[in-house]
Structure formats: structure tokens, C-alpha cells
PDB file of N, CA and C in Angstrom:
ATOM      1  N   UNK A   1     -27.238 -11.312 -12.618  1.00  0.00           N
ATOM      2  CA  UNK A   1     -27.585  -9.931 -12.433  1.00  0.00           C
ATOM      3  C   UNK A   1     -26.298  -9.124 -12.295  1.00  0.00           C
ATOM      4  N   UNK A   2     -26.316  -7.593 -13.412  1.00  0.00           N
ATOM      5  CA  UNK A   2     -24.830  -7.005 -13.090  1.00  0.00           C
ATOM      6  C   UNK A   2     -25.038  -5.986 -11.755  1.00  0.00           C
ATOM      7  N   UNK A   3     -23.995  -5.756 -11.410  1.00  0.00           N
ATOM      8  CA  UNK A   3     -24.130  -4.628 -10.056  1.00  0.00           C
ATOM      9  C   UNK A   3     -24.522  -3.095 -10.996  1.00  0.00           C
ATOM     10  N   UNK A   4     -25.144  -2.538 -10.243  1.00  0.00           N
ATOM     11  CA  UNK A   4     -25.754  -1.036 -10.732  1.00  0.00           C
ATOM     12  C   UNK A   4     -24.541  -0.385 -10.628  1.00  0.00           C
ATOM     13  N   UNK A   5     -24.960   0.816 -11.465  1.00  0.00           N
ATOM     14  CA  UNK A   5     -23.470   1.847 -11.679  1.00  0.00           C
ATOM     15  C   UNK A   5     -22.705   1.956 -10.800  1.00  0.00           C
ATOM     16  N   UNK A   6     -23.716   2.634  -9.432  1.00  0.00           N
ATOM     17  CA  UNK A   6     -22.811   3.257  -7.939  1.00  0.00           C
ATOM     18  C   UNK A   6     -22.372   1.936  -7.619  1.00  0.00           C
ATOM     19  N   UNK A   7     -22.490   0.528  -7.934  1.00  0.00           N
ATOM     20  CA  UNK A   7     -21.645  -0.237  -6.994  1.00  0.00           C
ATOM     21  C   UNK A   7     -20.447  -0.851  -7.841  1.00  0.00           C
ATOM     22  N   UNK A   8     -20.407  -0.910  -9.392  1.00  0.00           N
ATOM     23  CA  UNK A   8     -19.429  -0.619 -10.135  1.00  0.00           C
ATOM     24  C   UNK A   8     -18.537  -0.210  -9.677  1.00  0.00           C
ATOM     25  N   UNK A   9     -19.169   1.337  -9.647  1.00  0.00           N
ATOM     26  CA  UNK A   9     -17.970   2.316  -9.677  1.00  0.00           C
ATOM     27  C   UNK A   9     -17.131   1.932  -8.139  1.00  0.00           C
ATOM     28  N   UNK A  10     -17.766   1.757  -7.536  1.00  0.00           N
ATOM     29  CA  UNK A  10     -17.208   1.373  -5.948  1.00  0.00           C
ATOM     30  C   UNK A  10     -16.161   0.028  -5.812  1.00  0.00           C
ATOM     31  N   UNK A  11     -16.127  -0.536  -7.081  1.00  0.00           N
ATOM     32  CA  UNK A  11     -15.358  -1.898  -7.271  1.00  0.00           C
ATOM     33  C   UNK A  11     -13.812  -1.540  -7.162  1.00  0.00           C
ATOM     34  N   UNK A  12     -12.614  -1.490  -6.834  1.00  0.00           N
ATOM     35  CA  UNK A  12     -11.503  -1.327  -7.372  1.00  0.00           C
ATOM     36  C   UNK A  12     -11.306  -2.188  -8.657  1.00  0.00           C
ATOM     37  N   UNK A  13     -10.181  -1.829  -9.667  1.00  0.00           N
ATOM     38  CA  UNK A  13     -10.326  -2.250 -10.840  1.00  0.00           C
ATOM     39  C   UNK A  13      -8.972  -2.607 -10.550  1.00  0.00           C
ATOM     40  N   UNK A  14      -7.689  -2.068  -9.647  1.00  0.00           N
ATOM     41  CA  UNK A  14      -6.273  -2.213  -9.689  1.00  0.00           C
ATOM     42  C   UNK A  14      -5.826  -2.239  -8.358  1.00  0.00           C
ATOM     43  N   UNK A  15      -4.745  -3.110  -7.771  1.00  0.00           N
ATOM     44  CA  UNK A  15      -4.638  -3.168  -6.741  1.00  0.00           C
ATOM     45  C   UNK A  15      -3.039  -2.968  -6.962  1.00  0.00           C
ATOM     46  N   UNK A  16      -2.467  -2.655  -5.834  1.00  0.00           N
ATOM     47  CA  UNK A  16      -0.648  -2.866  -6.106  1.00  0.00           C
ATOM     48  C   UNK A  16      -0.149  -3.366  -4.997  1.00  0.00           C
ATOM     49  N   UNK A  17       0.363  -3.862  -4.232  1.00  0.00           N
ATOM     50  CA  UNK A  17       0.980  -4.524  -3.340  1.00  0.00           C
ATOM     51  C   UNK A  17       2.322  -4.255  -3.311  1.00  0.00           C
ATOM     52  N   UNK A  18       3.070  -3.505  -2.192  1.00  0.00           N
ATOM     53  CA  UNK A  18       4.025  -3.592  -2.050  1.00  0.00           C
ATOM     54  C   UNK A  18       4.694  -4.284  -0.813  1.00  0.00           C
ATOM     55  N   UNK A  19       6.121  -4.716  -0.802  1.00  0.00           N
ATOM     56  CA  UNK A  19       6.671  -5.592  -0.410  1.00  0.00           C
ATOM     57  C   UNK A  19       7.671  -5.684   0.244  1.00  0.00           C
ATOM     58  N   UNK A  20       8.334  -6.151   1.792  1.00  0.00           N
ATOM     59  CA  UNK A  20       9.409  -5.332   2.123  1.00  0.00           C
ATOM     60  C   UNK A  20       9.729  -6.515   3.125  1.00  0.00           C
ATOM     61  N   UNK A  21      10.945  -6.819   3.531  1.00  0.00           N
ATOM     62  CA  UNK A  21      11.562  -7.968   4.909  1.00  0.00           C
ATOM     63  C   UNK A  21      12.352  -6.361   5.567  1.00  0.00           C
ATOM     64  N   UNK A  22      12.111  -6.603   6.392  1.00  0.00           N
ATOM     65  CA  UNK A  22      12.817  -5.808   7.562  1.00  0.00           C
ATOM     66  C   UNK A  22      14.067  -6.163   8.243  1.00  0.00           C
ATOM     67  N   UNK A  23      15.103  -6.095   8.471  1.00  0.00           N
ATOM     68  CA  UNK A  23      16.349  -6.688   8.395  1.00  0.00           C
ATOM     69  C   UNK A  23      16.793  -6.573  10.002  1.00  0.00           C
ATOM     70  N   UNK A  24      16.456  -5.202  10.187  1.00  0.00           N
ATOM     71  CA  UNK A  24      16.893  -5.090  12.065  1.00  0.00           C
ATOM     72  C   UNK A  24      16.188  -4.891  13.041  1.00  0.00           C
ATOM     73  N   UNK A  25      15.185  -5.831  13.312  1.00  0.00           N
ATOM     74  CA  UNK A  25      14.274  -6.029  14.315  1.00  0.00           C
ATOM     75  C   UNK A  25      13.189  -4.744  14.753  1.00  0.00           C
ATOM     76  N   UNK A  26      13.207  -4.065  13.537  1.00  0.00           N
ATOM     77  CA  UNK A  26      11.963  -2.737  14.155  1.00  0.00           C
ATOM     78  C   UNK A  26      10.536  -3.057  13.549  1.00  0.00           C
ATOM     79  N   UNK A  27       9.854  -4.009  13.568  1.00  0.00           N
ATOM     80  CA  UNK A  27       8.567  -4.511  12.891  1.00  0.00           C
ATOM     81  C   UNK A  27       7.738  -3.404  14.048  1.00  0.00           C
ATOM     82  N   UNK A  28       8.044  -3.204  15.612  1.00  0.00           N
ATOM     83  CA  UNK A  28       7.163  -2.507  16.310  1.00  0.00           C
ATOM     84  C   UNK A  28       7.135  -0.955  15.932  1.00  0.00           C
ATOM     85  N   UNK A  29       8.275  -0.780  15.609  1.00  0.00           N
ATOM     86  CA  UNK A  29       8.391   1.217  14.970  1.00  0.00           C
ATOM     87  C   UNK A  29       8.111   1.408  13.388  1.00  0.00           C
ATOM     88  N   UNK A  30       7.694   0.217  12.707  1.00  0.00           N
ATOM     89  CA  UNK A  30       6.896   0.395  11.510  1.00  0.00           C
ATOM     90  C   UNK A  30       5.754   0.159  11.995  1.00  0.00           C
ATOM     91  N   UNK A  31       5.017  -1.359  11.932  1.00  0.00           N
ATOM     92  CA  UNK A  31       3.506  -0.784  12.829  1.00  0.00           C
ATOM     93  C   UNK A  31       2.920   0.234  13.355  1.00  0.00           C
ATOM     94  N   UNK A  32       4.108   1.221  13.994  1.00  0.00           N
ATOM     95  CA  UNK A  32       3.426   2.050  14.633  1.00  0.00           C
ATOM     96  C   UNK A  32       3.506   3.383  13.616  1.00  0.00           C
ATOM     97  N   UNK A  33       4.218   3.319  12.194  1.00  0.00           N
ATOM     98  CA  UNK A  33       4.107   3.991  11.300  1.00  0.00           C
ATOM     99  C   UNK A  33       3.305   4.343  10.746  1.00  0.00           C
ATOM    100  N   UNK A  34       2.787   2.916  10.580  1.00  0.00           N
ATOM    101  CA  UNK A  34       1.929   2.536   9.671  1.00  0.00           C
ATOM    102  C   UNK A  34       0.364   3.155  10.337  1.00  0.00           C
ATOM    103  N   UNK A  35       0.433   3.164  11.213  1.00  0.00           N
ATOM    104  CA  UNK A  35      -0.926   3.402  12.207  1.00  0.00           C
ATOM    105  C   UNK A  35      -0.789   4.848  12.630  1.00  0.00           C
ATOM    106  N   UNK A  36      -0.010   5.747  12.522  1.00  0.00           N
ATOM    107  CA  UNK A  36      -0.115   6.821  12.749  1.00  0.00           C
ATOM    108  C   UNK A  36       0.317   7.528  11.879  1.00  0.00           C
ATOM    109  N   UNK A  37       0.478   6.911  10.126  1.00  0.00           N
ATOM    110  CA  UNK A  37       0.686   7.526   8.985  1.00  0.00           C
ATOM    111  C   UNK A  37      -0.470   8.842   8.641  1.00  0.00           C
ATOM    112  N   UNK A  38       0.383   9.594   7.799  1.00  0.00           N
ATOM    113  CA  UNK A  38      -0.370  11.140   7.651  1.00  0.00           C
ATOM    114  C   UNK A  38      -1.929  10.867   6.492  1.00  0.00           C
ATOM    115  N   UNK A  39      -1.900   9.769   6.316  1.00  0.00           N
ATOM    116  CA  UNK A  39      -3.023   9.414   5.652  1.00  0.00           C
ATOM    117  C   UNK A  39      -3.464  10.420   3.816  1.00  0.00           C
ATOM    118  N   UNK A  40      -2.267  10.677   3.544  1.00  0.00           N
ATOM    119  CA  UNK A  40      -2.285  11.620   2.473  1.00  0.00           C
ATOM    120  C   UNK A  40      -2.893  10.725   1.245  1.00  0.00           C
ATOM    121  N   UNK A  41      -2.488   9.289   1.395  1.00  0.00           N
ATOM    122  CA  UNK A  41      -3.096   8.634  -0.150  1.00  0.00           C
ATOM    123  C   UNK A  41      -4.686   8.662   0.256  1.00  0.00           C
ATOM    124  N   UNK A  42      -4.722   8.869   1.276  1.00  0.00           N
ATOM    125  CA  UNK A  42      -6.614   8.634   1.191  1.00  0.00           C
ATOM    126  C   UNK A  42      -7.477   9.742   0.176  1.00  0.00           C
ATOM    127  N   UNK A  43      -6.566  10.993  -0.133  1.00  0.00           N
ATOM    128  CA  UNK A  43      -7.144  12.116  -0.869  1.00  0.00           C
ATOM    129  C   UNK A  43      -6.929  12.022  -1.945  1.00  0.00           C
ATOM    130  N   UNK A  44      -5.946  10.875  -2.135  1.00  0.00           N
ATOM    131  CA  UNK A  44      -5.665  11.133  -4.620  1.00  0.00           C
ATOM    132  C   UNK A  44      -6.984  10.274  -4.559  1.00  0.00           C
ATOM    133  N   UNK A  45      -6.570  11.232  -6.024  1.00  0.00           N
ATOM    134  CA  UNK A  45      -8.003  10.919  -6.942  1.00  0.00           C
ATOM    135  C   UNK A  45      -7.551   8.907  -7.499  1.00  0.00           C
ATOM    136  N   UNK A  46      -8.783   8.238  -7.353  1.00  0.00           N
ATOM    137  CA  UNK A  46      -9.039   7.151  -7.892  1.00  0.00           C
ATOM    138  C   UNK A  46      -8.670   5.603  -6.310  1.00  0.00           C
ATOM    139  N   UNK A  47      -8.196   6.579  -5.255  1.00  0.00           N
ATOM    140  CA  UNK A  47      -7.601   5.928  -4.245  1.00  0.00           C
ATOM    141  C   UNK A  47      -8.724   5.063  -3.759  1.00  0.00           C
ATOM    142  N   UNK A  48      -9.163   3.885  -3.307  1.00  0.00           N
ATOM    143  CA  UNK A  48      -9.909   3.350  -2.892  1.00  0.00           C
ATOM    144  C   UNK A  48      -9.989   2.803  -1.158  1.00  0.00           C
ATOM    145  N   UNK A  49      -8.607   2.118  -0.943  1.00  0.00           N
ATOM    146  CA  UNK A  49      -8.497   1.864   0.558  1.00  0.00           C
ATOM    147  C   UNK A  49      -6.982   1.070   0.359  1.00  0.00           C
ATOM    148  N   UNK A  50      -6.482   1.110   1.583  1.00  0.00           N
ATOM    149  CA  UNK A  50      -5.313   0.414   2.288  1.00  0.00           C
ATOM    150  C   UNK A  50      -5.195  -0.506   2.991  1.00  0.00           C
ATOM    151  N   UNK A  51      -4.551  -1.441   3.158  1.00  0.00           N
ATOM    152  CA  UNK A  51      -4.542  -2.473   4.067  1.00  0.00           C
ATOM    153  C   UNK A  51      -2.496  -2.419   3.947  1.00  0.00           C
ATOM    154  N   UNK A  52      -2.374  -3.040   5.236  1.00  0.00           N
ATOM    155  CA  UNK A  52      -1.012  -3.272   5.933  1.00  0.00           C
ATOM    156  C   UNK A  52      -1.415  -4.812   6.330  1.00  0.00           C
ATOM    157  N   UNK A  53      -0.335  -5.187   5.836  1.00  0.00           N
ATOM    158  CA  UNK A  53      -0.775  -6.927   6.509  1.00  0.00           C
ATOM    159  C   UNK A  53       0.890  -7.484   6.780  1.00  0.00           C
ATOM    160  N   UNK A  54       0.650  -8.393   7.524  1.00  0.00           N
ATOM    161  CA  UNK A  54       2.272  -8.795   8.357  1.00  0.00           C
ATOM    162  C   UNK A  54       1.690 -10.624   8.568  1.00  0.00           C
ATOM    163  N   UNK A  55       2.673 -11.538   7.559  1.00  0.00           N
ATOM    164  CA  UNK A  55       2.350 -12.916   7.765  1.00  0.00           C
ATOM    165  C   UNK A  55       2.700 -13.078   9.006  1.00  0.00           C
ATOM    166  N   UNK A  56       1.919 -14.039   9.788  1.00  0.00           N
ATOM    167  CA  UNK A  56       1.963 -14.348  11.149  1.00  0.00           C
ATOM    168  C   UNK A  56       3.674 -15.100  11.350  1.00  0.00           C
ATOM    169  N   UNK A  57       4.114 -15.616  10.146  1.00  0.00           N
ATOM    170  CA  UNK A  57       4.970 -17.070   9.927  1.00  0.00           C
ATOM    171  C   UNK A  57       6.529 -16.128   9.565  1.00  0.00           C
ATOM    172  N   UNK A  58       5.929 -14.837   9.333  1.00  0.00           N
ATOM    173  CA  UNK A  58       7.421 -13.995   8.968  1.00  0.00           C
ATOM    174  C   UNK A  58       6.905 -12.809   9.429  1.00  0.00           C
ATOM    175  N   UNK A  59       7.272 -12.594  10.943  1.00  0.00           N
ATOM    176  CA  UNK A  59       6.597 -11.177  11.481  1.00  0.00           C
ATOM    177  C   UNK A  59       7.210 -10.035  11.336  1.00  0.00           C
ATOM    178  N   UNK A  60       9.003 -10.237  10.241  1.00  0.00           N
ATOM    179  CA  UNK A  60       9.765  -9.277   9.729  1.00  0.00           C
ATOM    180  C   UNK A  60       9.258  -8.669   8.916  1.00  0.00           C
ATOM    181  N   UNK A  61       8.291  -9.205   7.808  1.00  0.00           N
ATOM    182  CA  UNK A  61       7.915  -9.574   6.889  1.00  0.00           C
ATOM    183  C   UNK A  61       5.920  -8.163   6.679  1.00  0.00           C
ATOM    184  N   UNK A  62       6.389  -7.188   5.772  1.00  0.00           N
ATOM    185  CA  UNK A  62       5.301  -6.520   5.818  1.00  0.00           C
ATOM    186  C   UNK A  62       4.580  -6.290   4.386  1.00  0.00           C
ATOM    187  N   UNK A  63       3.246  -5.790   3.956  1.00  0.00           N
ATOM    188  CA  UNK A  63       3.075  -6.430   2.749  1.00  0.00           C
ATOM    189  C   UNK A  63       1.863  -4.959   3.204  1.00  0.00           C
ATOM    190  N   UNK A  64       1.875  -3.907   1.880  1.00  0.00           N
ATOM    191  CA  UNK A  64       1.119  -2.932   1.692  1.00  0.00           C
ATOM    192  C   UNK A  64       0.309  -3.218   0.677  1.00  0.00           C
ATOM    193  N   UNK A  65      -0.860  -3.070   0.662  1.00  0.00           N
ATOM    194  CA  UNK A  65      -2.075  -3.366  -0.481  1.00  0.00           C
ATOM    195  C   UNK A  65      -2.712  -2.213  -0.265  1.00  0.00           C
ATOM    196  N   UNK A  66      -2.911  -1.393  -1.563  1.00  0.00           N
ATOM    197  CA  UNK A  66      -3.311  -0.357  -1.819  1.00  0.00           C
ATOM    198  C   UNK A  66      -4.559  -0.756  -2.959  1.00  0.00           C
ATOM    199  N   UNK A  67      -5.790  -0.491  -2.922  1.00  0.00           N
ATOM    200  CA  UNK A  67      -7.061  -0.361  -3.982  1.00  0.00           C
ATOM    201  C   UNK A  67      -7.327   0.907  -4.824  1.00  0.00           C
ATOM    202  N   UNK A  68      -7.399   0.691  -6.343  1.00  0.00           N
ATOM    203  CA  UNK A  68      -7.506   1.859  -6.851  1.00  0.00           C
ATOM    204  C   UNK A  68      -9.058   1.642  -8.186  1.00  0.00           C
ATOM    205  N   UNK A  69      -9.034   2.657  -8.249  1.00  0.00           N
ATOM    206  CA  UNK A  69      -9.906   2.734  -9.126  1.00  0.00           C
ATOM    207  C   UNK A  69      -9.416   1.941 -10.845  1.00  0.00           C
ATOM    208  N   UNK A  70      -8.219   3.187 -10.884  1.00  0.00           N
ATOM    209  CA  UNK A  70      -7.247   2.108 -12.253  1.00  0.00           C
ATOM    210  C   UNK A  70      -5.599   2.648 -12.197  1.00  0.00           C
ATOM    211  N   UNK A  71      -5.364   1.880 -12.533  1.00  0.00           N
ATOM    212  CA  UNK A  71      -3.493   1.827 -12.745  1.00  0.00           C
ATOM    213  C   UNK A  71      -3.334   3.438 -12.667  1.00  0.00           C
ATOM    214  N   UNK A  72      -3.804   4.120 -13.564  1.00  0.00           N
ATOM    215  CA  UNK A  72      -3.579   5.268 -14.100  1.00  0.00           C
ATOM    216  C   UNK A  72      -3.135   6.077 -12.247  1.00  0.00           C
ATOM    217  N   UNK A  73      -4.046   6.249 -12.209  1.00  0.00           N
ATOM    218  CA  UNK A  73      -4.564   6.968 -10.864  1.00  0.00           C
ATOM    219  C   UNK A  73      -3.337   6.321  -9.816  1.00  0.00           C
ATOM    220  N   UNK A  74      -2.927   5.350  -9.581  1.00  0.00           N
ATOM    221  CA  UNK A  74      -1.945   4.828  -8.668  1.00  0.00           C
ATOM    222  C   UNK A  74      -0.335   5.154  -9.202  1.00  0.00           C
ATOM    223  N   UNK A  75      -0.566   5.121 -10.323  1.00  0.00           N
ATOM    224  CA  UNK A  75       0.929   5.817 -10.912  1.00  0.00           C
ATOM    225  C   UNK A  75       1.094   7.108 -11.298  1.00  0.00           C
ATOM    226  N   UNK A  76       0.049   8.081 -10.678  1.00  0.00           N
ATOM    227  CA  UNK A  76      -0.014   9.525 -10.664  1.00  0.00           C
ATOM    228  C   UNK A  76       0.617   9.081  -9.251  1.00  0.00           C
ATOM    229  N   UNK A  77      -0.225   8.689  -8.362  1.00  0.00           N
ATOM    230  CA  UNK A  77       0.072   8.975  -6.873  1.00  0.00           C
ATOM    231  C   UNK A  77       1.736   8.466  -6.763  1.00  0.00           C
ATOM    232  N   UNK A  78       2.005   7.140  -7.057  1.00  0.00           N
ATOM    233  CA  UNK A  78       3.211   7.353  -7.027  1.00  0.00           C
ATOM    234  C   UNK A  78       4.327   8.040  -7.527  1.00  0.00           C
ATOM    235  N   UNK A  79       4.358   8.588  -8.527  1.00  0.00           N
ATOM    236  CA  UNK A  79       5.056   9.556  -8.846  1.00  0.00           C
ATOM    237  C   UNK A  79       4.908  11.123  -8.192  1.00  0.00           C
ATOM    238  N   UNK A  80       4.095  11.615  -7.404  1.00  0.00           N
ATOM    239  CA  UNK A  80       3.875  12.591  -6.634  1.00  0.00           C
ATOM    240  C   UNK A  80       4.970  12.625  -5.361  1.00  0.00           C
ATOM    241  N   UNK A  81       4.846  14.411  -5.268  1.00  0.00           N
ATOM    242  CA  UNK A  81       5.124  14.876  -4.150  1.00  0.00           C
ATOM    243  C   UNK A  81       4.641  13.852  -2.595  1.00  0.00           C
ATOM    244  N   UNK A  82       3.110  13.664  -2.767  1.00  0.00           N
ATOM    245  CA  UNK A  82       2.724  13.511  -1.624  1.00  0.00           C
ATOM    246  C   UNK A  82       3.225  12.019  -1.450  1.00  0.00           C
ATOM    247  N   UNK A  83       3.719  11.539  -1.958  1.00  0.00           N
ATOM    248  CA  UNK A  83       3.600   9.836  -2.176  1.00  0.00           C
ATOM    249  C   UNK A  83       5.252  10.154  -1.291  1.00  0.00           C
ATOM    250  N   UNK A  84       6.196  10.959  -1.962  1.00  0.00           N
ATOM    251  CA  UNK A  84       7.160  10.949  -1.642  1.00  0.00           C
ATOM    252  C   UNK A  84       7.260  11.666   0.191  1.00  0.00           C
ATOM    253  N   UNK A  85       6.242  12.713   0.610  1.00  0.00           N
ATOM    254  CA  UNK A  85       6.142  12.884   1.964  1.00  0.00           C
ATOM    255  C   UNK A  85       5.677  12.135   2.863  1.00  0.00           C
ATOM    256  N   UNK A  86       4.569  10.946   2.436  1.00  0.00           N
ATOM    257  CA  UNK A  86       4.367  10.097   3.028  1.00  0.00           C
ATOM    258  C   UNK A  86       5.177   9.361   3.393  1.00  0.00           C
ATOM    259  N   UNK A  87       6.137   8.769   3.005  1.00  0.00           N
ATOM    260  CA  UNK A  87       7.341   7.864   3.408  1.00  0.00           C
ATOM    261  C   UNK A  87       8.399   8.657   4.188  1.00  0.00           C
ATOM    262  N   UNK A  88       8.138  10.108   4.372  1.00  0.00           N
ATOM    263  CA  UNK A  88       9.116  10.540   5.788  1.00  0.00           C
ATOM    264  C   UNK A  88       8.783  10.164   6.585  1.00  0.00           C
ATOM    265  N   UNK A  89       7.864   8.982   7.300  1.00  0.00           N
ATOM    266  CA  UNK A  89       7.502   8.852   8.373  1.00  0.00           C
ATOM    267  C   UNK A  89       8.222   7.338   8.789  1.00  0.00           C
ATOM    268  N   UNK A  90       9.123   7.047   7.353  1.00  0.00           N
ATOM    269  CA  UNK A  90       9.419   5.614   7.969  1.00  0.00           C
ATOM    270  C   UNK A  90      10.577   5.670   8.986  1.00  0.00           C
ATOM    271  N   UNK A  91      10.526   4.974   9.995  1.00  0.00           N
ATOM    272  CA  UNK A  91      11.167   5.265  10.889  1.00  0.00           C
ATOM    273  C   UNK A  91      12.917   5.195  10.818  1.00  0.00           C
ATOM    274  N   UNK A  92      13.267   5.879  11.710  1.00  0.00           N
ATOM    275  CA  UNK A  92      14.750   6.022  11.420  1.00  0.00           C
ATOM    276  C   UNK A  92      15.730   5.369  11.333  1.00  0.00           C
ATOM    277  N   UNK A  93      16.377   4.832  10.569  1.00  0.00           N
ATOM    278  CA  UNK A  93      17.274   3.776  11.204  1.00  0.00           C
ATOM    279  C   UNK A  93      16.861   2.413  10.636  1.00  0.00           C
ATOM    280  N   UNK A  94      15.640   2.086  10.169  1.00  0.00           N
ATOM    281  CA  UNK A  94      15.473   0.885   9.601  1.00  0.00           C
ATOM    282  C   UNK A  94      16.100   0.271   8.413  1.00  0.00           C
ATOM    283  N   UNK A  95      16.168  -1.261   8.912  1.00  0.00           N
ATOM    284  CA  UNK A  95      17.227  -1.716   7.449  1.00  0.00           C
ATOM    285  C   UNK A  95      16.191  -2.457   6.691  1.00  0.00           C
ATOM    286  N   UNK A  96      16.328  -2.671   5.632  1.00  0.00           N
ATOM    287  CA  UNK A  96      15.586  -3.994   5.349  1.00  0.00           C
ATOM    288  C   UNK A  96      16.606  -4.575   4.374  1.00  0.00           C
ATOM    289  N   UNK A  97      15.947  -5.886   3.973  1.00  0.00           N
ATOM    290  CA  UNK A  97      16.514  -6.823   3.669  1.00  0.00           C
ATOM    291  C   UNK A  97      17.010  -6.489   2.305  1.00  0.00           C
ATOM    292  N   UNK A  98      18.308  -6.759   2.087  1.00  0.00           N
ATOM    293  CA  UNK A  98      19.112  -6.376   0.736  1.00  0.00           C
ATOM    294  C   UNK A  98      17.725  -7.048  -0.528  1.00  0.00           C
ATOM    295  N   UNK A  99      17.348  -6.382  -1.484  1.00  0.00           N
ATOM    296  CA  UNK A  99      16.539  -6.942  -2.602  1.00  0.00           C
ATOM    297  C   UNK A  99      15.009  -7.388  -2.305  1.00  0.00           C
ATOM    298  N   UNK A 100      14.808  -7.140  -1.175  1.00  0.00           N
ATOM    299  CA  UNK A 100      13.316  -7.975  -0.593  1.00  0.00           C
ATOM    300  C   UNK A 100      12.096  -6.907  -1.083  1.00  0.00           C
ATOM    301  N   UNK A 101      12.464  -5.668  -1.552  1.00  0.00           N
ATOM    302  CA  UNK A 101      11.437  -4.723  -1.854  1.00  0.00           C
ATOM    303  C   UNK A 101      11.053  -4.845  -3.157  1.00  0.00           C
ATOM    304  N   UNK A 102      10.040  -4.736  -3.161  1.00  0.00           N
ATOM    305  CA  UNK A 102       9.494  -5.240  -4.557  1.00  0.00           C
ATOM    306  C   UNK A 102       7.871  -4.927  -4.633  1.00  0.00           C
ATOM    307  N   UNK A 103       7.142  -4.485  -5.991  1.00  0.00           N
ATOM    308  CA  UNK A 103       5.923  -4.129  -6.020  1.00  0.00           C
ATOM    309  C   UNK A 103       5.382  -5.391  -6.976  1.00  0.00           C
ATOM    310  N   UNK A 104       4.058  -5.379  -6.664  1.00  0.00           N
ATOM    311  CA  UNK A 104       3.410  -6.154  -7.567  1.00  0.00           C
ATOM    312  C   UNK A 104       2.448  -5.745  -8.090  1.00  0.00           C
ATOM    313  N   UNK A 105       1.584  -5.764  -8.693  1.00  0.00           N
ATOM    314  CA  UNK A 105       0.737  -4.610  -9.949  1.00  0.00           C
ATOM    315  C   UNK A 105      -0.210  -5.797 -10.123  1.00  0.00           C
ATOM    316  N   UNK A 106      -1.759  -5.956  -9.435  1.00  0.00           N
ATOM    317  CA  UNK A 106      -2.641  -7.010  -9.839  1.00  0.00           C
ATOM    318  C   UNK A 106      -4.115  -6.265 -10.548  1.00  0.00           C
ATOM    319  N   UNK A 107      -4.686  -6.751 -11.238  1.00  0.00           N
ATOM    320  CA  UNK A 107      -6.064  -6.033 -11.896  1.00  0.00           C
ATOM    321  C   UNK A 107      -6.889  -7.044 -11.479  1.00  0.00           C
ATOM    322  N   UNK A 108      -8.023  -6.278 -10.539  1.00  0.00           N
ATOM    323  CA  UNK A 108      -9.219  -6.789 -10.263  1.00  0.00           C
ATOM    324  C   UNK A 108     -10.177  -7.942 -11.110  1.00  0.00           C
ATOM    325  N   UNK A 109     -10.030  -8.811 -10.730  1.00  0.00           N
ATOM    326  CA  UNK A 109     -10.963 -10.559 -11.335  1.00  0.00           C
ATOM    327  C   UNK A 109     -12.016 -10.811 -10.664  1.00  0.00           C
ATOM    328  N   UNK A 110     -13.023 -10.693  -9.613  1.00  0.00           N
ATOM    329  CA  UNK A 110     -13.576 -10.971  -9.356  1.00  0.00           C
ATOM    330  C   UNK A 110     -13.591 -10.990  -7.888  1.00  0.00           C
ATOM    331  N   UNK A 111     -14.994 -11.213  -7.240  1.00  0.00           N
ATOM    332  CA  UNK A 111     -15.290 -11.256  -5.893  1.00  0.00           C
ATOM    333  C   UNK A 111     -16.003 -11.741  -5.121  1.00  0.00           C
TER     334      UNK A 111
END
């Protein structure tokens, strides 16, 4: 049986993951970034939801997963203004790890 339109459409089709080691011990003043971020990607068009995740085994170690409707729509947002005001909130002073930043670009397979 396929899912009906409205739950289709409710599927993300593109996900992106971004990627970061933290270099000088502020994992607590990103967390708390992250949790009191201005929430601006929640309004582009095609945005689906966010997750922040931190491996238990590398607690330097932070990993952004963003859900989108399709690629398209996530590489509007990143190329935007707002994409670029959102990240004034990263806190001051943080280093991260020389080369550890990195995105990954996955298309929805199944669930």
C-alpha cells in the first residue's frame, strides 16, 4: 500500500548533515546555541525539521541534520541572508578542529 498524498508530501526527500570537532573545550556554549538558536530555518520554504546530535564517544564532536523537502530548497536556504544570520549566534571564541567541517548531502531511501 502507497502512503496518500498528505503523507508523501510530509516525507523529507533530502537530508544534509553537517559536521564539526570542536577544538577548545566549549561543547557547553554551543549546546546552549544550539538550544536557544533564532530558529530562522524553521520558516524557508521546503524546511522540514532539525536535529543536533553529539556522539556520546566524542562529546567534542557535533553533527547537524537538517530535513528538506528537496536539495533545491536547502541550497536556497544556504545561500541566504538568513542562513548567514543564523550562525551569528555561534559562540565567541570557538575553535574547531583544523579540516573537521564538512557537509554531507543524503537523499531519502526509505523508512
Amino acid at each position: 500500500m502507497s502512503p496518500s498524498p498528505d503523507t508523501a508530501a510530509a516525507v523529507s526527500a533530502f537530508m544534509a548533515l553537517s559536521r564539526f570537532v570542536i577544538a577548545n573545550g566549549m561543547e557547553d556554549a554551543v549546546h546552549h546555541a544550539f538550544r536557544e538558536r533564532p530558529h530562522l530555518v524553521d520558516i524557508a520554504k521546503g524546511f522540514v525539521r532539525m536535529e543536533v546530535l553529539n556522539p556520546r564517544e566524542r562529546p567534542e564532536e557535533i553533527w547537524l541534520l537538517t530535513y528538506w523537502t528537496d536539495e533545491q530548497s536547502y541550497l536556497v536556504w544556504h545561500r541566504s541572508h538568513d542562513y548567514r544570520e543564523a550562525y551569528e549566534g555561534i559562540p565567541k571564541g570557538l575553535k574547531l578542529v583544523p579540516k573537521s567541517a564538512e557537509i554531507l548531502l543524503f537523499d531519502y531511501v526509505a523508512h
